[in-house]
PDB file of N, CA and C in Angstrom:
ATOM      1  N   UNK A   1      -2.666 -13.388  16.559  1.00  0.00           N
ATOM      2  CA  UNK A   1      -2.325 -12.857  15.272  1.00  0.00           C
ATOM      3  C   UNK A   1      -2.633 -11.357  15.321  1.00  0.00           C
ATOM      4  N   UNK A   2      -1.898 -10.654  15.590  1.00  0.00           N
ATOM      5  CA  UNK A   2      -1.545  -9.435  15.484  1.00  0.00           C
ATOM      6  C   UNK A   2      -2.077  -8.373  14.054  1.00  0.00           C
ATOM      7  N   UNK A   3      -3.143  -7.376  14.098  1.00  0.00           N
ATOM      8  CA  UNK A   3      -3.878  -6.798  13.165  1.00  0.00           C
ATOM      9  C   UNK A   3      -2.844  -5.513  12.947  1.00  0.00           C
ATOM     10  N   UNK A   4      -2.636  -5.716  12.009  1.00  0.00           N
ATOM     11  CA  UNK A   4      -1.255  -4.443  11.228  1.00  0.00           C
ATOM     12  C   UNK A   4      -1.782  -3.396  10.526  1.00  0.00           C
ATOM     13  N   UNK A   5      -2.630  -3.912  10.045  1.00  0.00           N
ATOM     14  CA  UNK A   5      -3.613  -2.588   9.559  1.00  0.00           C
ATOM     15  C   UNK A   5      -5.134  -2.896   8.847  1.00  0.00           C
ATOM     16  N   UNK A   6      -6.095  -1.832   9.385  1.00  0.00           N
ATOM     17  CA  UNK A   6      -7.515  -1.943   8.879  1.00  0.00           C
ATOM     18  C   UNK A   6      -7.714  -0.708   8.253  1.00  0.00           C
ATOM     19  N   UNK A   7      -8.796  -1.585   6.908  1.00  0.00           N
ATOM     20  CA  UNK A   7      -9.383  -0.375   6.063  1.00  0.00           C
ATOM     21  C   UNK A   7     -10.537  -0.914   5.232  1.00  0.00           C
ATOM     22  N   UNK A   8     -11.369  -0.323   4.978  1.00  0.00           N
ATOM     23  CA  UNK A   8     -12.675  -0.566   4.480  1.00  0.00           C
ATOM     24  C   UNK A   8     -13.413  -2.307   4.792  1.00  0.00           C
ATOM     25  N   UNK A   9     -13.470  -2.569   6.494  1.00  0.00           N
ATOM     26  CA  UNK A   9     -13.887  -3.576   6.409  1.00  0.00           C
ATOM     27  C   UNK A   9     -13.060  -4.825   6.391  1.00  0.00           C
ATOM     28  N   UNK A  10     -11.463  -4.877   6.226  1.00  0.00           N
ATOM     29  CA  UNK A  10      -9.843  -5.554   5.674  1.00  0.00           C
ATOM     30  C   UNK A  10      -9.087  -5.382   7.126  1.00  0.00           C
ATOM     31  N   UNK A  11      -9.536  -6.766   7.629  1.00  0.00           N
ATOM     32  CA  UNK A  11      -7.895  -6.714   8.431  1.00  0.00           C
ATOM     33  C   UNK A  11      -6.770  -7.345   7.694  1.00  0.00           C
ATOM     34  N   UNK A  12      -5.862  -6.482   8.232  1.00  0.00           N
ATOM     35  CA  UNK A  12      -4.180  -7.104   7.691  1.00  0.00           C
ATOM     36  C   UNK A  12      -3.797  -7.840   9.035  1.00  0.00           C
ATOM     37  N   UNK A  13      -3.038  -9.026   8.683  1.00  0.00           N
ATOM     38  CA  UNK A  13      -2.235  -9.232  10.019  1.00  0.00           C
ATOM     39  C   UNK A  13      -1.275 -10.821   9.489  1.00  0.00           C
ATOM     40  N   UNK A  14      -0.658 -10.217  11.217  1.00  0.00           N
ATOM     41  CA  UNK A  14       0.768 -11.442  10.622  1.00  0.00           C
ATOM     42  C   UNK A  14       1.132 -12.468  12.118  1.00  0.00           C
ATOM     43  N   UNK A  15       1.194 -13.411  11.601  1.00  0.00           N
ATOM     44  CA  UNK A  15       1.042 -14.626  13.086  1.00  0.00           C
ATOM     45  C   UNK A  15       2.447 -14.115  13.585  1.00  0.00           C
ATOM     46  N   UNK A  16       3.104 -14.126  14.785  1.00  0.00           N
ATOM     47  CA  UNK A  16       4.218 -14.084  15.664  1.00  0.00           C
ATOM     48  C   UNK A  16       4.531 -15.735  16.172  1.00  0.00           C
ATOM     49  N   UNK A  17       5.316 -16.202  15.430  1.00  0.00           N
ATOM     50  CA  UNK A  17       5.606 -17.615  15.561  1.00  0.00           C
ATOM     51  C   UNK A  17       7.099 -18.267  14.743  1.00  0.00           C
ATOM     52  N   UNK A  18       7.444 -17.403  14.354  1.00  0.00           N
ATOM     53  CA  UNK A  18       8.521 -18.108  13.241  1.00  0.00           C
ATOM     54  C   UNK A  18       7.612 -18.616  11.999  1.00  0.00           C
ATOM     55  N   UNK A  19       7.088 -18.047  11.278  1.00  0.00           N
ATOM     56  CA  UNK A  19       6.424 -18.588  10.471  1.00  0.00           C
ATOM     57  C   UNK A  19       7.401 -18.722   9.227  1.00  0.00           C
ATOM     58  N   UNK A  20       6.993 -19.726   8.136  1.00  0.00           N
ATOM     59  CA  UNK A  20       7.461 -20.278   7.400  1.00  0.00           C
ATOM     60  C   UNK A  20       7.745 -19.721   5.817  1.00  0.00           C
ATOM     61  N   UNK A  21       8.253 -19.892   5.079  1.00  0.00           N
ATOM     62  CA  UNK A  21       8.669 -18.944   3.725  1.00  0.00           C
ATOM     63  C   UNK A  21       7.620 -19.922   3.021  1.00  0.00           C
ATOM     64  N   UNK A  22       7.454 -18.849   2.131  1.00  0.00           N
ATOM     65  CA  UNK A  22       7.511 -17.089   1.661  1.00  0.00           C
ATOM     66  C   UNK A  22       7.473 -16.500   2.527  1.00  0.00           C
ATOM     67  N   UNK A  23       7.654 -15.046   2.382  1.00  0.00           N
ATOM     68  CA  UNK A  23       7.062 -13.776   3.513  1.00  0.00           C
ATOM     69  C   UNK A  23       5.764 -13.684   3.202  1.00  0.00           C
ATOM     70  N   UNK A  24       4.983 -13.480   3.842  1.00  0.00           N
ATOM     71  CA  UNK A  24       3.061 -13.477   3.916  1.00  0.00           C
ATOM     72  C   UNK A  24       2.978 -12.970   4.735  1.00  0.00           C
ATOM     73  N   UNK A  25       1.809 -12.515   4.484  1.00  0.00           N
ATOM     74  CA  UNK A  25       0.721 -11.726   5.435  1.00  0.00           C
ATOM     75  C   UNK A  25      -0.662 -12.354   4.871  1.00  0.00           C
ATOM     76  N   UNK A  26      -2.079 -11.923   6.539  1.00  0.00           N
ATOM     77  CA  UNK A  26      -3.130 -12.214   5.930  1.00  0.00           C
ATOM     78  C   UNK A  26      -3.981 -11.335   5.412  1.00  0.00           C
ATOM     79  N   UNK A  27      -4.846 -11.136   4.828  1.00  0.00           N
ATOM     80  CA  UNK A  27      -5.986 -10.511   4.795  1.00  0.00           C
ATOM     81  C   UNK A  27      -7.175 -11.152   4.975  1.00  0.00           C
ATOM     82  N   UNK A  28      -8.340 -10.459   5.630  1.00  0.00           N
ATOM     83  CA  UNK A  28      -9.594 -10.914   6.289  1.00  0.00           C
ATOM     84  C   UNK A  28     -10.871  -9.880   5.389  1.00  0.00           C
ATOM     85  N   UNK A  29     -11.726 -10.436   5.257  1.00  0.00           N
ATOM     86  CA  UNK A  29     -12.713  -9.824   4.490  1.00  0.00           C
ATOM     87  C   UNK A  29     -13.799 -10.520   4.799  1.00  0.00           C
ATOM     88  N   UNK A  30     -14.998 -10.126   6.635  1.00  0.00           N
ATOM     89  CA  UNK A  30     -16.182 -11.173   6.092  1.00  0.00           C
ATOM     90  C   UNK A  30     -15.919 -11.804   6.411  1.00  0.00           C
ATOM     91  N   UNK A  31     -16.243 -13.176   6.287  1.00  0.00           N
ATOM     92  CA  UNK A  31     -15.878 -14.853   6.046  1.00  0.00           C
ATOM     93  C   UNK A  31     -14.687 -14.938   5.192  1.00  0.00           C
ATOM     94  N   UNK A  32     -13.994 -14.270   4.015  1.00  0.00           N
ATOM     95  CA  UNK A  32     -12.813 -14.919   3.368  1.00  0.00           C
ATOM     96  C   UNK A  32     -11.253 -14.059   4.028  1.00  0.00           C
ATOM     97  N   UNK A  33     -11.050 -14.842   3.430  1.00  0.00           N
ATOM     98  CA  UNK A  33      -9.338 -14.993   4.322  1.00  0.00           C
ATOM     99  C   UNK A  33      -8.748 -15.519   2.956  1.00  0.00           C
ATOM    100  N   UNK A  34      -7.197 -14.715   2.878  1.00  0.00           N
ATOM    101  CA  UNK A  34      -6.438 -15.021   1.728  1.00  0.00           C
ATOM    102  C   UNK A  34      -4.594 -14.687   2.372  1.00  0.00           C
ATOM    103  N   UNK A  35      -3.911 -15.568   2.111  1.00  0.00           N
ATOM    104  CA  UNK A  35      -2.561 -15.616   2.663  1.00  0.00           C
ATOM    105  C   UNK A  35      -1.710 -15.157   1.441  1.00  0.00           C
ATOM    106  N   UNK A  36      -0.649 -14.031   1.395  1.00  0.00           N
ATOM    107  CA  UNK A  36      -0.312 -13.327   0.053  1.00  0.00           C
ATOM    108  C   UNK A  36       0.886 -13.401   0.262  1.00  0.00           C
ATOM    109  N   UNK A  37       1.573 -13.761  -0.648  1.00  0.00           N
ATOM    110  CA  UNK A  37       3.125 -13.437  -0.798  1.00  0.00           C
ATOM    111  C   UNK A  37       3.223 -11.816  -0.690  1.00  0.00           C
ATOM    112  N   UNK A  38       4.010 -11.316  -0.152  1.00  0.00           N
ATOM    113  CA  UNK A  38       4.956 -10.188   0.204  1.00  0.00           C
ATOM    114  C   UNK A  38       5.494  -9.782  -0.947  1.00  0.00           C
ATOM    115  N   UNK A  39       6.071 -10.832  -1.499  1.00  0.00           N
ATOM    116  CA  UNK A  39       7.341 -10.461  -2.638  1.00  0.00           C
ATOM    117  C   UNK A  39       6.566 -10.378  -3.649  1.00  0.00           C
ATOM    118  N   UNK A  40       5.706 -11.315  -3.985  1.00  0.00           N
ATOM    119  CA  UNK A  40       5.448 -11.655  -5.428  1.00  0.00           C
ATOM    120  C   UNK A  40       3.691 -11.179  -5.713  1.00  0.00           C
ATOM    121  N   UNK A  41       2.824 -10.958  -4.241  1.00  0.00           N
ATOM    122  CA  UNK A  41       1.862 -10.189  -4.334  1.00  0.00           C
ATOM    123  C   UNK A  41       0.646 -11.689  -4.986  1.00  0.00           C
ATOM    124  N   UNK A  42       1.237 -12.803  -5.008  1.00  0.00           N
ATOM    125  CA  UNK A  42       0.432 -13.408  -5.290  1.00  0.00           C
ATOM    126  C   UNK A  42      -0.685 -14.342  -4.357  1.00  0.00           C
ATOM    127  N   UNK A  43      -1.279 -14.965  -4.303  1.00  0.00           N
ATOM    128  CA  UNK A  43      -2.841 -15.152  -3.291  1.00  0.00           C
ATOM    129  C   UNK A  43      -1.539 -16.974  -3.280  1.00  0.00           C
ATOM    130  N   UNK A  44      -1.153 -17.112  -2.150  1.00  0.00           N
ATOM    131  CA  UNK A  44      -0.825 -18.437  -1.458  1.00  0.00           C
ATOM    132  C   UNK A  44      -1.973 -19.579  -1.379  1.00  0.00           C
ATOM    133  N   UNK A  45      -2.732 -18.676  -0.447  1.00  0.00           N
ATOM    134  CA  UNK A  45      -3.878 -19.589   0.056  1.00  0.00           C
ATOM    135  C   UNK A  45      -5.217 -18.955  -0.319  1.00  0.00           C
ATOM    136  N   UNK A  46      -6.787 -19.617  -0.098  1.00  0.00           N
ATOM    137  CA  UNK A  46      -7.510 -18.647   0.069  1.00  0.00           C
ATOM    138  C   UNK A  46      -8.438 -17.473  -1.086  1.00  0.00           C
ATOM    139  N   UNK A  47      -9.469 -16.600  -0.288  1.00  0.00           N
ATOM    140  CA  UNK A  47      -9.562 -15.987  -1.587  1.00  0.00           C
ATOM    141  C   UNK A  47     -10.292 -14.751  -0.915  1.00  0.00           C
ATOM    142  N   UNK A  48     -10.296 -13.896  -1.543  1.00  0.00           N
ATOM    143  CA  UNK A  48     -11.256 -12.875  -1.130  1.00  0.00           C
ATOM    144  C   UNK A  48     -12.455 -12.256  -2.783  1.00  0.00           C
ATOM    145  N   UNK A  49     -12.859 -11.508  -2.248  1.00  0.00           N
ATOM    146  CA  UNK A  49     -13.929 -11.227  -3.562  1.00  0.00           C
ATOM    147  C   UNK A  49     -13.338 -10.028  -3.918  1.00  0.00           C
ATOM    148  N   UNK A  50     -13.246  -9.662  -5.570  1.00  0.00           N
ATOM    149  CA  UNK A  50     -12.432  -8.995  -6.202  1.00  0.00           C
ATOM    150  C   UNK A  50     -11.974  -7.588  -6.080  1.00  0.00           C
ATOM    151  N   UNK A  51     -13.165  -6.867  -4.951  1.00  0.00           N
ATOM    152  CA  UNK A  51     -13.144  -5.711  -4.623  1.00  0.00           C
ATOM    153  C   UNK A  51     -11.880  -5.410  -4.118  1.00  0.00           C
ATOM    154  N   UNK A  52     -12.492  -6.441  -2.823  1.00  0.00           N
ATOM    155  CA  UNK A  52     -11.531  -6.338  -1.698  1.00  0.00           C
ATOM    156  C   UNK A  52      -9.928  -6.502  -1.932  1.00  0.00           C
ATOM    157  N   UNK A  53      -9.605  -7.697  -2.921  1.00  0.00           N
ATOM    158  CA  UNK A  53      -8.328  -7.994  -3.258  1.00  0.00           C
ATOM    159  C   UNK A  53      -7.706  -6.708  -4.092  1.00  0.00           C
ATOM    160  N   UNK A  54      -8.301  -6.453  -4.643  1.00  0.00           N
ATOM    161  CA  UNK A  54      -7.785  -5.278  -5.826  1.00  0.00           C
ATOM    162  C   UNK A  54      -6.982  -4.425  -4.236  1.00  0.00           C
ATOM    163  N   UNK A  55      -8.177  -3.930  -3.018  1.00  0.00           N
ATOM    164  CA  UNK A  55      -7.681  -2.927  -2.146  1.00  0.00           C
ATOM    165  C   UNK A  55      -6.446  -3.741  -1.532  1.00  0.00           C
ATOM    166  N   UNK A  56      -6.675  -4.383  -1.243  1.00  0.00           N
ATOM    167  CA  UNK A  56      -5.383  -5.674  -0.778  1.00  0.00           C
ATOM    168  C   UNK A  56      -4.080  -5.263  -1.297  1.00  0.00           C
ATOM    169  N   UNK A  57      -4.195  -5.456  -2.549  1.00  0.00           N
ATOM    170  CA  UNK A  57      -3.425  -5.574  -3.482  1.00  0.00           C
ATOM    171  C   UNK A  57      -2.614  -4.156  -3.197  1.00  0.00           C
ATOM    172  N   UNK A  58      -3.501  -2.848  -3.781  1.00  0.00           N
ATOM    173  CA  UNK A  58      -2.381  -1.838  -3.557  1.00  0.00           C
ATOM    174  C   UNK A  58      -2.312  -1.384  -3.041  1.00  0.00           C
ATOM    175  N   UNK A  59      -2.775  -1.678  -1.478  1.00  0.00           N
ATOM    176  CA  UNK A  59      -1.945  -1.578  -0.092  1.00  0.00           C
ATOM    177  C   UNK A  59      -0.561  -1.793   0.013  1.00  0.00           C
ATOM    178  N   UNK A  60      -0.480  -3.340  -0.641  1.00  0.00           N
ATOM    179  CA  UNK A  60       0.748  -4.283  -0.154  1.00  0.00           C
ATOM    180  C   UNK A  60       1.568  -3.784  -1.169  1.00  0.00           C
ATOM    181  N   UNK A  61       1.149  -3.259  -2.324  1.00  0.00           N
ATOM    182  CA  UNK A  61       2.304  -2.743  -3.316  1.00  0.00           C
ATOM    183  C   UNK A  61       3.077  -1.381  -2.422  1.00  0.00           C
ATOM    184  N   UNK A  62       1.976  -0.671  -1.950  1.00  0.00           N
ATOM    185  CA  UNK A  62       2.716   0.579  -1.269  1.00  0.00           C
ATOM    186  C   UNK A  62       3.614   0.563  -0.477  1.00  0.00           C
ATOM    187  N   UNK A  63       3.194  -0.528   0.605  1.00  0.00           N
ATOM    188  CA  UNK A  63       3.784  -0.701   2.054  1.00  0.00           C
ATOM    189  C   UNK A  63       5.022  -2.280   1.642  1.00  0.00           C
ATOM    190  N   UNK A  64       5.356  -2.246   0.757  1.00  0.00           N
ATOM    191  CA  UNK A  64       5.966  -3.769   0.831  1.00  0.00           C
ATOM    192  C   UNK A  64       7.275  -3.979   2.095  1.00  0.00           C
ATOM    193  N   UNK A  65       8.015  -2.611   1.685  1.00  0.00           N
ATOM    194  CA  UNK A  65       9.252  -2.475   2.146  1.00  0.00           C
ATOM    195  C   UNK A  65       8.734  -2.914   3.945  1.00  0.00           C
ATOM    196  N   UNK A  66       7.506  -1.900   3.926  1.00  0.00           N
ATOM    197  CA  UNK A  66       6.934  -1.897   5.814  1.00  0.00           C
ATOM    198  C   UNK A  66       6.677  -3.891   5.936  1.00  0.00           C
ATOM    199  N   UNK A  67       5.906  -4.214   5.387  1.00  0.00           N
ATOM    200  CA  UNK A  67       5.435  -5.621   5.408  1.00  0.00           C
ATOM    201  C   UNK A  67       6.577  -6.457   5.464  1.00  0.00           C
ATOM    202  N   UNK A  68       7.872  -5.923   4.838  1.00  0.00           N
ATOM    203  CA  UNK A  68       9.122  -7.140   4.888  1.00  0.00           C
ATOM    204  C   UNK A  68       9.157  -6.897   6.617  1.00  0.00           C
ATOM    205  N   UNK A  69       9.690  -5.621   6.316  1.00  0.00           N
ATOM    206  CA  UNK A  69      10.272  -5.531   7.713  1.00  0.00           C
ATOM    207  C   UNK A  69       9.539  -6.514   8.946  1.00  0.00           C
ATOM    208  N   UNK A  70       8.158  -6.037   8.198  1.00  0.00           N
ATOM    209  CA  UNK A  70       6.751  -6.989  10.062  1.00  0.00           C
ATOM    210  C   UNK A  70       7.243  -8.249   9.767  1.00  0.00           C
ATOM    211  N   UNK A  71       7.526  -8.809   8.960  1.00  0.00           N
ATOM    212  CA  UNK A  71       7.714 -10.629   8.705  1.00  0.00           C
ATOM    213  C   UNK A  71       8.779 -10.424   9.473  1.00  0.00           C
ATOM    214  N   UNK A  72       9.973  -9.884   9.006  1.00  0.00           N
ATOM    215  CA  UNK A  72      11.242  -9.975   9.790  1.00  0.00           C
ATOM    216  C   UNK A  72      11.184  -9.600  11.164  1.00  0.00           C
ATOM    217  N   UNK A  73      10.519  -9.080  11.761  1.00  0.00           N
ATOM    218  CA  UNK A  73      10.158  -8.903  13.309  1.00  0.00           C
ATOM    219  C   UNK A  73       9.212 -10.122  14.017  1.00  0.00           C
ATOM    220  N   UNK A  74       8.415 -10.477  13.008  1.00  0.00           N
ATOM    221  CA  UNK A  74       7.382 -11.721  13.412  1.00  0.00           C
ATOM    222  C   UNK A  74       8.355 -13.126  13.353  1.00  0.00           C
ATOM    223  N   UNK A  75       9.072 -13.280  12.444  1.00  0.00           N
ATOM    224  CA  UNK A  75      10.146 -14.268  12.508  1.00  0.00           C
ATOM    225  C   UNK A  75      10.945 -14.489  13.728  1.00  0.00           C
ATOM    226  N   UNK A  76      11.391 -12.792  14.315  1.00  0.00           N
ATOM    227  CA  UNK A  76      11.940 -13.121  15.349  1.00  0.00           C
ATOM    228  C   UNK A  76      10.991 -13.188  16.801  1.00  0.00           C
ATOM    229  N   UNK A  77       9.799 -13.245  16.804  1.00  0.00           N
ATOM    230  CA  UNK A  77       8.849 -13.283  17.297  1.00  0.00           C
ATOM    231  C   UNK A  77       8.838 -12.364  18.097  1.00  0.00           C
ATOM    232  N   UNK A  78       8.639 -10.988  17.844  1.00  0.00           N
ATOM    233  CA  UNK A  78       8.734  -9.886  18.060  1.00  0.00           C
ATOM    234  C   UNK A  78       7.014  -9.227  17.647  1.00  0.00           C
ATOM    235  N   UNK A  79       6.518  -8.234  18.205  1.00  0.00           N
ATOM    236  CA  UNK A  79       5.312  -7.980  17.387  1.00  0.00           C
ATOM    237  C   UNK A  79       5.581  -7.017  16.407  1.00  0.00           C
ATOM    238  N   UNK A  80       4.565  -7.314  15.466  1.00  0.00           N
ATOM    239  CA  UNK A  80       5.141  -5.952  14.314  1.00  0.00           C
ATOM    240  C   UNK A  80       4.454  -4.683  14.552  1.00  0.00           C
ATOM    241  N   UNK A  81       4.938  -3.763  13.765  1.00  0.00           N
ATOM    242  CA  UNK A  81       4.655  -2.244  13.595  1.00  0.00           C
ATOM    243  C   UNK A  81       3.194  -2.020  12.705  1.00  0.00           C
ATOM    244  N   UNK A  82       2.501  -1.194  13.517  1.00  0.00           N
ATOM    245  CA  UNK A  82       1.650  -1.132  12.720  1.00  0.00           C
ATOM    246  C   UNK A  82       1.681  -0.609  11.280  1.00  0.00           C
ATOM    247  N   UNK A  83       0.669  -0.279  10.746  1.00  0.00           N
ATOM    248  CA  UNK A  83       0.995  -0.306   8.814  1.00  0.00           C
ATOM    249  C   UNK A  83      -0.187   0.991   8.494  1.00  0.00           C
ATOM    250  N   UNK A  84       0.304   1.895   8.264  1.00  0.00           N
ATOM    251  CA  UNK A  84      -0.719   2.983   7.631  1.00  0.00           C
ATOM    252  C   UNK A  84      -1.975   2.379   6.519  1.00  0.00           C
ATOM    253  N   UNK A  85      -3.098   2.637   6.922  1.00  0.00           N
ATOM    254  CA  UNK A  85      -3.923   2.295   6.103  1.00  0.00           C
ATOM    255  C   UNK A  85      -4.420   2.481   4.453  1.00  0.00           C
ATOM    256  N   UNK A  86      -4.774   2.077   3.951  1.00  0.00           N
ATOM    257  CA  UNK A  86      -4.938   2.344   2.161  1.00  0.00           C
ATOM    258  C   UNK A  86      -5.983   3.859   2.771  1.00  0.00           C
ATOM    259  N   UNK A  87      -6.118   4.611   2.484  1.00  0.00           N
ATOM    260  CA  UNK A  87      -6.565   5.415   2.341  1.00  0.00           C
ATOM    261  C   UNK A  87      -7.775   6.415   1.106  1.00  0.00           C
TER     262      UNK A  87
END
């Protein structure tokens, strides 16, 4: 599983497998782990603690367009592009 982007402690990343709809990505925080819709920004699986999600959150609002694209490269099991960090 391929790490797309780190920031304060937050890996991002996306399995290379044909993975399954929705478009998702993960985030890692610690011990929690949370699987997020792409489109809809909502928590699939999982959970993280509120800090962290908030940063989660408007990462994936910024970068969505970048994040389609990594699903659509990970679909074709391709590795994705890395992802500029929240800053």
């Amino acid at each position: 599983m391929p790490t797309i982007s780190q920031f304060f402690g937050i890996l991002i990343h996306m399995y290379i497998r044909g993975e399954h709809n929705p478009p998702h990505f993960y985030a890692l925080y610690a011990e929690h782990e949370a699987q997020i819709n792409i489109q809809t920004l909502e928590i699939i699986e999982g959970k993280l603690p509120r800090r962290a999600l908030v940063m989660v959150l408007e990462w994936a609002n910024e970068h969505r367009a970048e994040l389609m694209e990594d699903w659509n490269l990970c679909r074709a099991k391709q590795l994705p592009k890395p992802i500029k960090p929240l800053e």
